[in-house]
Structure formats: C-alpha cells, structure tokens
N, C-alpha and C. Protein backbone atom coordinates (compact mmCIF):
# COMPACT_ATOMS: atom_id res chain seq x y z
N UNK A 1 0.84 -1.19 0.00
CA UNK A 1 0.00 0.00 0.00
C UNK A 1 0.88 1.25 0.00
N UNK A 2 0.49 2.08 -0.87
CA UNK A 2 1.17 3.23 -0.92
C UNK A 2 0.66 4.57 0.15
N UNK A 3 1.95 5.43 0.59
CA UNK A 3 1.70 6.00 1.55
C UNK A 3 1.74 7.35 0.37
N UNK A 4 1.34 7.99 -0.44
CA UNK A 4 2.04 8.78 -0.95
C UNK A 4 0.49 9.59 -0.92
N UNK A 5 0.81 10.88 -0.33
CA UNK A 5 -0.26 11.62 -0.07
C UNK A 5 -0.78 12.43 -1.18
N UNK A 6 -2.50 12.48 -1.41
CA UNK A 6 -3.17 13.18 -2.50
C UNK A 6 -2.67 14.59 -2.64
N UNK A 7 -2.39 15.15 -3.87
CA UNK A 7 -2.59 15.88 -3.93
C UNK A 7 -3.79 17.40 -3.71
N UNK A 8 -3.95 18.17 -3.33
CA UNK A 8 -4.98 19.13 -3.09
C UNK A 8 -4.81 20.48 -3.31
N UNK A 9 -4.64 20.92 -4.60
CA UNK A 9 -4.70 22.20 -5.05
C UNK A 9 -5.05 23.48 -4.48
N UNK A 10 -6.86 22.63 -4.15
CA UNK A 10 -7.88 23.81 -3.97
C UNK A 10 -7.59 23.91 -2.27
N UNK A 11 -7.12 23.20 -1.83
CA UNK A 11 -7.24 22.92 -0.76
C UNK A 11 -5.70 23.97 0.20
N UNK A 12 -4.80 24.10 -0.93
CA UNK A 12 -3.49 24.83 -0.48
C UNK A 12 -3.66 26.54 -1.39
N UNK A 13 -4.70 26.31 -2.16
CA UNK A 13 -5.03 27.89 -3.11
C UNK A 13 -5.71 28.57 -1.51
N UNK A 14 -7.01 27.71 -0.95
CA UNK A 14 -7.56 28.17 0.32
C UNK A 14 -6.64 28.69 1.03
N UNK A 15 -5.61 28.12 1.78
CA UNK A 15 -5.10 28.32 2.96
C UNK A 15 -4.16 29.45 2.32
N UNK A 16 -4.25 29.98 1.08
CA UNK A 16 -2.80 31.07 0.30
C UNK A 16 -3.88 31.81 0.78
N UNK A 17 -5.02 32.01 -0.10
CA UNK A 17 -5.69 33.27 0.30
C UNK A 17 -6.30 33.32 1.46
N UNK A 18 -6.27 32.41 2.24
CA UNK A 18 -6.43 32.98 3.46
C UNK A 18 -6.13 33.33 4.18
N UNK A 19 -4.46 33.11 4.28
CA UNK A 19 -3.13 33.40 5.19
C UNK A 19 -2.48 35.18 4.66
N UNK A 20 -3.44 35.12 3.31
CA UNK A 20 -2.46 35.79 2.06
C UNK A 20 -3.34 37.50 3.05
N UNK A 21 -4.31 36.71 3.05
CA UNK A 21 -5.68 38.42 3.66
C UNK A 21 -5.75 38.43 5.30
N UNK A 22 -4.87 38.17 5.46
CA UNK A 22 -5.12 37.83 7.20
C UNK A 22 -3.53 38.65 7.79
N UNK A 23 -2.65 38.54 6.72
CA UNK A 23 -1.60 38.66 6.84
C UNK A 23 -0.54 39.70 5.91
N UNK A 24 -1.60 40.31 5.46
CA UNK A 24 -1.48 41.24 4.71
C UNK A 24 -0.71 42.83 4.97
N UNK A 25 -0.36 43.06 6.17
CA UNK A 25 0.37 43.89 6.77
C UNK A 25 1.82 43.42 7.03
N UNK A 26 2.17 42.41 6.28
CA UNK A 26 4.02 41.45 6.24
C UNK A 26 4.02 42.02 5.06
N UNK A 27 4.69 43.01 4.55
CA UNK A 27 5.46 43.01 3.25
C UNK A 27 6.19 41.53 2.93
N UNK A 28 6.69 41.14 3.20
CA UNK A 28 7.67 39.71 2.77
C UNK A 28 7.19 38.72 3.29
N UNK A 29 7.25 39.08 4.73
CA UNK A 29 6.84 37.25 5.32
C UNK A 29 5.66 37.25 5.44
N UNK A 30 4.48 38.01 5.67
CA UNK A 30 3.36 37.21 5.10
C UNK A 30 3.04 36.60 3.50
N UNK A 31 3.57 36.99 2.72
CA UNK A 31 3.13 35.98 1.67
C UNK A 31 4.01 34.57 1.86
N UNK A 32 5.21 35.09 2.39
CA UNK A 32 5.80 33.79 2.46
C UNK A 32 5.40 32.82 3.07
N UNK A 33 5.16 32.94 4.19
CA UNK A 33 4.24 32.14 5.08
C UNK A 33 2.96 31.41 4.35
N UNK A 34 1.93 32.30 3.92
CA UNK A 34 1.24 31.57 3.07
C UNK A 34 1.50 31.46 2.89
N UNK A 35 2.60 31.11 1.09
CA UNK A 35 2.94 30.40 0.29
C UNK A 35 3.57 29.01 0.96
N UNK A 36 3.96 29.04 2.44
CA UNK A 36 4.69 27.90 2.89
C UNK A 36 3.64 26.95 3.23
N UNK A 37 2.82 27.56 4.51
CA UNK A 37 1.51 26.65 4.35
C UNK A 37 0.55 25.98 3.52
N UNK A 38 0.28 27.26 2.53
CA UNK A 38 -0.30 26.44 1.10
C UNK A 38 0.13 25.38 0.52
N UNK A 39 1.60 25.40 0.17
CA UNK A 39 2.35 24.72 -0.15
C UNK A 39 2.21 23.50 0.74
N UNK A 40 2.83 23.09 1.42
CA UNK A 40 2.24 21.87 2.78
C UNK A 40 1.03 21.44 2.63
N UNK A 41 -0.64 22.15 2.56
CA UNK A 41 -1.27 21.77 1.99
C UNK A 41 -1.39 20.74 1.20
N UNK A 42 -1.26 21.73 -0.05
CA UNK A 42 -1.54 21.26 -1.54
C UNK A 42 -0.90 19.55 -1.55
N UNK A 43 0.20 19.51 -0.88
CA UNK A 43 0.84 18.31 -0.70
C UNK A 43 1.55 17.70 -1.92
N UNK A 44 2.50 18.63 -2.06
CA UNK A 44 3.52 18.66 -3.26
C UNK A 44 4.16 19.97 -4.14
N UNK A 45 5.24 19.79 -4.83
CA UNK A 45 5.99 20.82 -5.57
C UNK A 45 4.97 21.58 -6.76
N UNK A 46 4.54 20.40 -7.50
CA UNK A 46 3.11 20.95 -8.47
C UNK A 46 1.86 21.76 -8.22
N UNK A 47 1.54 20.62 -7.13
CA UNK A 47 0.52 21.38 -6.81
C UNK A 47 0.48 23.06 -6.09
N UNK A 48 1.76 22.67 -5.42
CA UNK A 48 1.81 24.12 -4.76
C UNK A 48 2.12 25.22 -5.56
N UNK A 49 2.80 24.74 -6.31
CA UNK A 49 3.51 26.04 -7.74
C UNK A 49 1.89 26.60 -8.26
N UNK A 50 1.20 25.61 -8.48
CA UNK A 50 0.11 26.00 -9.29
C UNK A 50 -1.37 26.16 -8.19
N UNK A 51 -1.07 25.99 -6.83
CA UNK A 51 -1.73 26.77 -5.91
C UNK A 51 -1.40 28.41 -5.93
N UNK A 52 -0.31 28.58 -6.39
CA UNK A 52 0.27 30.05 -6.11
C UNK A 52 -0.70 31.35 -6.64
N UNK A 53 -0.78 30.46 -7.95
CA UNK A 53 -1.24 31.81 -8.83
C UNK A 53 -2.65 32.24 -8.94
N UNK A 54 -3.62 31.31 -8.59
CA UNK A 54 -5.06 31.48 -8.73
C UNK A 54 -5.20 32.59 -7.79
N UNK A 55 -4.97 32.45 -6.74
CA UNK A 55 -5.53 33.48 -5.10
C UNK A 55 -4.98 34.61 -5.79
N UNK A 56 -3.69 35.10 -6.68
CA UNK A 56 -3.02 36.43 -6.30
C UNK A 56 -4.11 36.50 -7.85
N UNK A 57 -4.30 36.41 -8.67
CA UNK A 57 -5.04 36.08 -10.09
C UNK A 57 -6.45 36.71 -9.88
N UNK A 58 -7.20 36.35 -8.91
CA UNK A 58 -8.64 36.12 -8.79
C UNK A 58 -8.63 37.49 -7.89
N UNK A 59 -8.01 37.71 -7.18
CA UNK A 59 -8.28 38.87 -5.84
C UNK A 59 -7.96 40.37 -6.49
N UNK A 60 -6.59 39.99 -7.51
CA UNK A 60 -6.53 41.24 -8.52
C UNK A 60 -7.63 41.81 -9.63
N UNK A 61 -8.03 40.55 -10.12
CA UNK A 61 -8.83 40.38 -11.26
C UNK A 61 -10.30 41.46 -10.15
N UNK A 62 -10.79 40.61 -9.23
CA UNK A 62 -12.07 41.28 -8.33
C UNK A 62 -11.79 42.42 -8.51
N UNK A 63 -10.43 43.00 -7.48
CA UNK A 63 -10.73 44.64 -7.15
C UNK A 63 -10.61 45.24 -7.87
N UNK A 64 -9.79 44.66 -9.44
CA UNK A 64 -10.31 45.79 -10.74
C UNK A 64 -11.39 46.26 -10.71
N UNK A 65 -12.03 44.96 -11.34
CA UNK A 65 -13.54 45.10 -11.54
C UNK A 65 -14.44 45.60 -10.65
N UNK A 66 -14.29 45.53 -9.04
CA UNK A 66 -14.95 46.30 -8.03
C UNK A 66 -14.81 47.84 -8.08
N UNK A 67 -13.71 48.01 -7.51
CA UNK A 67 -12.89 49.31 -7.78
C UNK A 67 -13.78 49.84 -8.30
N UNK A 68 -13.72 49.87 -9.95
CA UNK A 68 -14.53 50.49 -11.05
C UNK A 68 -15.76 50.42 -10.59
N UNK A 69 -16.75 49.51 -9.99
CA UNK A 69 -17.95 49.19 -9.96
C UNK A 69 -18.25 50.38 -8.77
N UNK A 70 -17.71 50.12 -7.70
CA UNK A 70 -17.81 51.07 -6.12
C UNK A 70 -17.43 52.59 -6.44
N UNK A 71 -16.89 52.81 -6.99
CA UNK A 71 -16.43 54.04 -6.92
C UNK A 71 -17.44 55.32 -8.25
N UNK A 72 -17.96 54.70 -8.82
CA UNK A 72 -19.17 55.02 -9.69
C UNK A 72 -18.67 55.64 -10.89
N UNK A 73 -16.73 55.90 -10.38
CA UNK A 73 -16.44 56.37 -12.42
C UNK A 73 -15.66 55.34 -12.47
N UNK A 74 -15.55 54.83 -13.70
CA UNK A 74 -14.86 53.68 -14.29
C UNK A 74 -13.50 53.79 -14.13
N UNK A 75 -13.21 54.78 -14.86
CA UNK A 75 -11.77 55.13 -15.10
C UNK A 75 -10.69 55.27 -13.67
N UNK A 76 -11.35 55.82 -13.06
CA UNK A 76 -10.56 55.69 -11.65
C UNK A 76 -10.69 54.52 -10.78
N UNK A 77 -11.96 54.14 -10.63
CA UNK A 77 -11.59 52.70 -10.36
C UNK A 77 -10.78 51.86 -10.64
N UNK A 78 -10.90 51.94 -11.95
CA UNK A 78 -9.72 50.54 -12.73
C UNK A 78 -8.49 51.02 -12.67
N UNK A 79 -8.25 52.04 -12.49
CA UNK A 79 -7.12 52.53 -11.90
C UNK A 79 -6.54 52.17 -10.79
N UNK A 80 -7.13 52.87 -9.90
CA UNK A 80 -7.17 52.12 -8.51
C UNK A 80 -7.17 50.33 -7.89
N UNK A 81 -8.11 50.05 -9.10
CA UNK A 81 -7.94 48.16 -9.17
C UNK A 81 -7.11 47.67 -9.96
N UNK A 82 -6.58 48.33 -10.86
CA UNK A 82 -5.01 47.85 -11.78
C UNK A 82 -3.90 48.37 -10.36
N UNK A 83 -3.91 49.70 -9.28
CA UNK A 83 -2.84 49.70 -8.81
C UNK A 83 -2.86 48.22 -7.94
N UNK A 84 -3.75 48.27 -7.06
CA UNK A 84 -3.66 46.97 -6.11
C UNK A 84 -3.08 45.70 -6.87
N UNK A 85 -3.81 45.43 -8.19
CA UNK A 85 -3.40 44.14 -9.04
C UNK A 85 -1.99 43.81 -8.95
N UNK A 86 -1.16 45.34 -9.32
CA UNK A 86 0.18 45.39 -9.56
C UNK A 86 1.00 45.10 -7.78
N UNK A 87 0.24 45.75 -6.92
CA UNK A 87 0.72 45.25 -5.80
C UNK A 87 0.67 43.71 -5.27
N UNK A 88 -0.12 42.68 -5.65
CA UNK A 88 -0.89 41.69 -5.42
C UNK A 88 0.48 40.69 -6.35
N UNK A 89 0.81 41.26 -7.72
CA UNK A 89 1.50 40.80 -8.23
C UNK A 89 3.06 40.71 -7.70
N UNK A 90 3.35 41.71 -6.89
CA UNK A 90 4.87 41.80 -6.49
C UNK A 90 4.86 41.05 -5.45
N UNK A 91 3.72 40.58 -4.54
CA UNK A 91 3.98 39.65 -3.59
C UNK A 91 3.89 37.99 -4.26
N UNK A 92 4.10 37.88 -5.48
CA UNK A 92 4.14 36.24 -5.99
C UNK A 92 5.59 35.87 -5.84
N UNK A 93 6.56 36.66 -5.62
CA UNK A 93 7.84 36.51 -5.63
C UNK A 93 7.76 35.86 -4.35
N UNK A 94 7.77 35.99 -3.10
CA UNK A 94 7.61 35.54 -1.46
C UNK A 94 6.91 34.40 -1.38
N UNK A 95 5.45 34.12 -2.11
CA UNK A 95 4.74 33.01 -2.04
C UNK A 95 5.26 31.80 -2.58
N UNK A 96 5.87 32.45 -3.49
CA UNK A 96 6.06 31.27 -4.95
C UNK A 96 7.56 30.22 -3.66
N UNK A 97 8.31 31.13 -3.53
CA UNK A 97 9.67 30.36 -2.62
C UNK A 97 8.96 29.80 -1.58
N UNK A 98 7.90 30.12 -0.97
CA UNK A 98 7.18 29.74 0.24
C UNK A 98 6.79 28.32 0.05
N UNK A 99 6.15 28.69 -1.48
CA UNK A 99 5.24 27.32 -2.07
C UNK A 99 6.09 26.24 -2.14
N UNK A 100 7.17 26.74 -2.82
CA UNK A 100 8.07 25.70 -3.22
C UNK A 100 9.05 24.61 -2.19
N UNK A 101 9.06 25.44 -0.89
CA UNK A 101 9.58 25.12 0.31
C UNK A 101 8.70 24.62 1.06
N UNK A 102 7.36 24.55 1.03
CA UNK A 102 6.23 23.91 1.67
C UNK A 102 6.26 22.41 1.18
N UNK A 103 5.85 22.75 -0.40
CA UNK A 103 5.71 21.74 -1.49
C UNK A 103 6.95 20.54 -1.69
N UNK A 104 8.27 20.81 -1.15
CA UNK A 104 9.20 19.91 -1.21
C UNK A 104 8.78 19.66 0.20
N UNK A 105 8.69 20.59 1.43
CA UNK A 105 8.51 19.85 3.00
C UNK A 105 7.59 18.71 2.75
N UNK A 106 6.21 18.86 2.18
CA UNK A 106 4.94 17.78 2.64
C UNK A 106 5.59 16.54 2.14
C-alpha cells in the first residue's frame, strides 16, 4: 500500500488566500508564510507552484472590476484596481519560494 499523499490544489489555493488576507500587513513574510503553508497543503511541488497563482489572479482580477464598480467612475476605479493588481503581483515573488519550500517539506 502506498503512503504517498493526494494531492490538493484547492485545498493549499484556500489556505494562500487565506493566510495571504489575514496577513497582509508582512510586506515579505506574510506571503511567504502563506505560500509555505499552502504549499504543505496542496501536498507537493506541483501542486503548490500552481496553488500560487489562482488566489493572487482572482483577488486582482475582483478589485479591478470592483474598484470600477464602487467608486461610480470607471476610469478611476480601474485605476485604482489595476494599482492593487500590480501590488498583489509583487507579492508572488515571497509566495512562490514559500510554495516551493512547503511543497518539497509535505
């Protein structure tokens, strides 16, 4: 019988964005952290690499589109939701090593 544990994607994407919004006042080590836990999760190098990107993907993608929606002019919104995106994006650098160091631990 094999001991070799399932993989779980959705299951290490959860614990990114949830560690990722909880912890959001760490310039560095909170994403890292998520990305380490996620990583552990997901329960592997793959899975965790490709846990990484959905949470930072989906949360950028929203506050574009919110942004614009809440703020009642378009143009500044998406402004405002392209700046966050771009911030959202510079923390994949911290997660991604996190992931990868989780993802070889599990």
């Amino acid at each position: 019988m094999s001991t070799h544990r399932k993989s779980n994607v959705s299951r290490g994407m959860w614990w990114m964005f949830l560690i990722s919004v909880l912890l959001f006042w760490l310039p560095v080590v909170g994403p890292f952290i998520a990305g380490f836990i996620g990583g552990k999760k997901a329960g592997g190098l793959e899975p965790a690499i490709m846990a990484v990107f959905l949470p930072i993907v989906v949360i950028g993608v929203a506050l574009f589109f919110f942004g614009s929606a809440l703020t009642g002019l378009p143009l500044i919104g998406a402004i405002a939701g392209f700046g966050v995106f771009v911030v959202l994006i510079a923390h994949i650098g911290p997660m991604l090593l996190g992931a990868i160091i989780g993802g070889l631990v599990a």
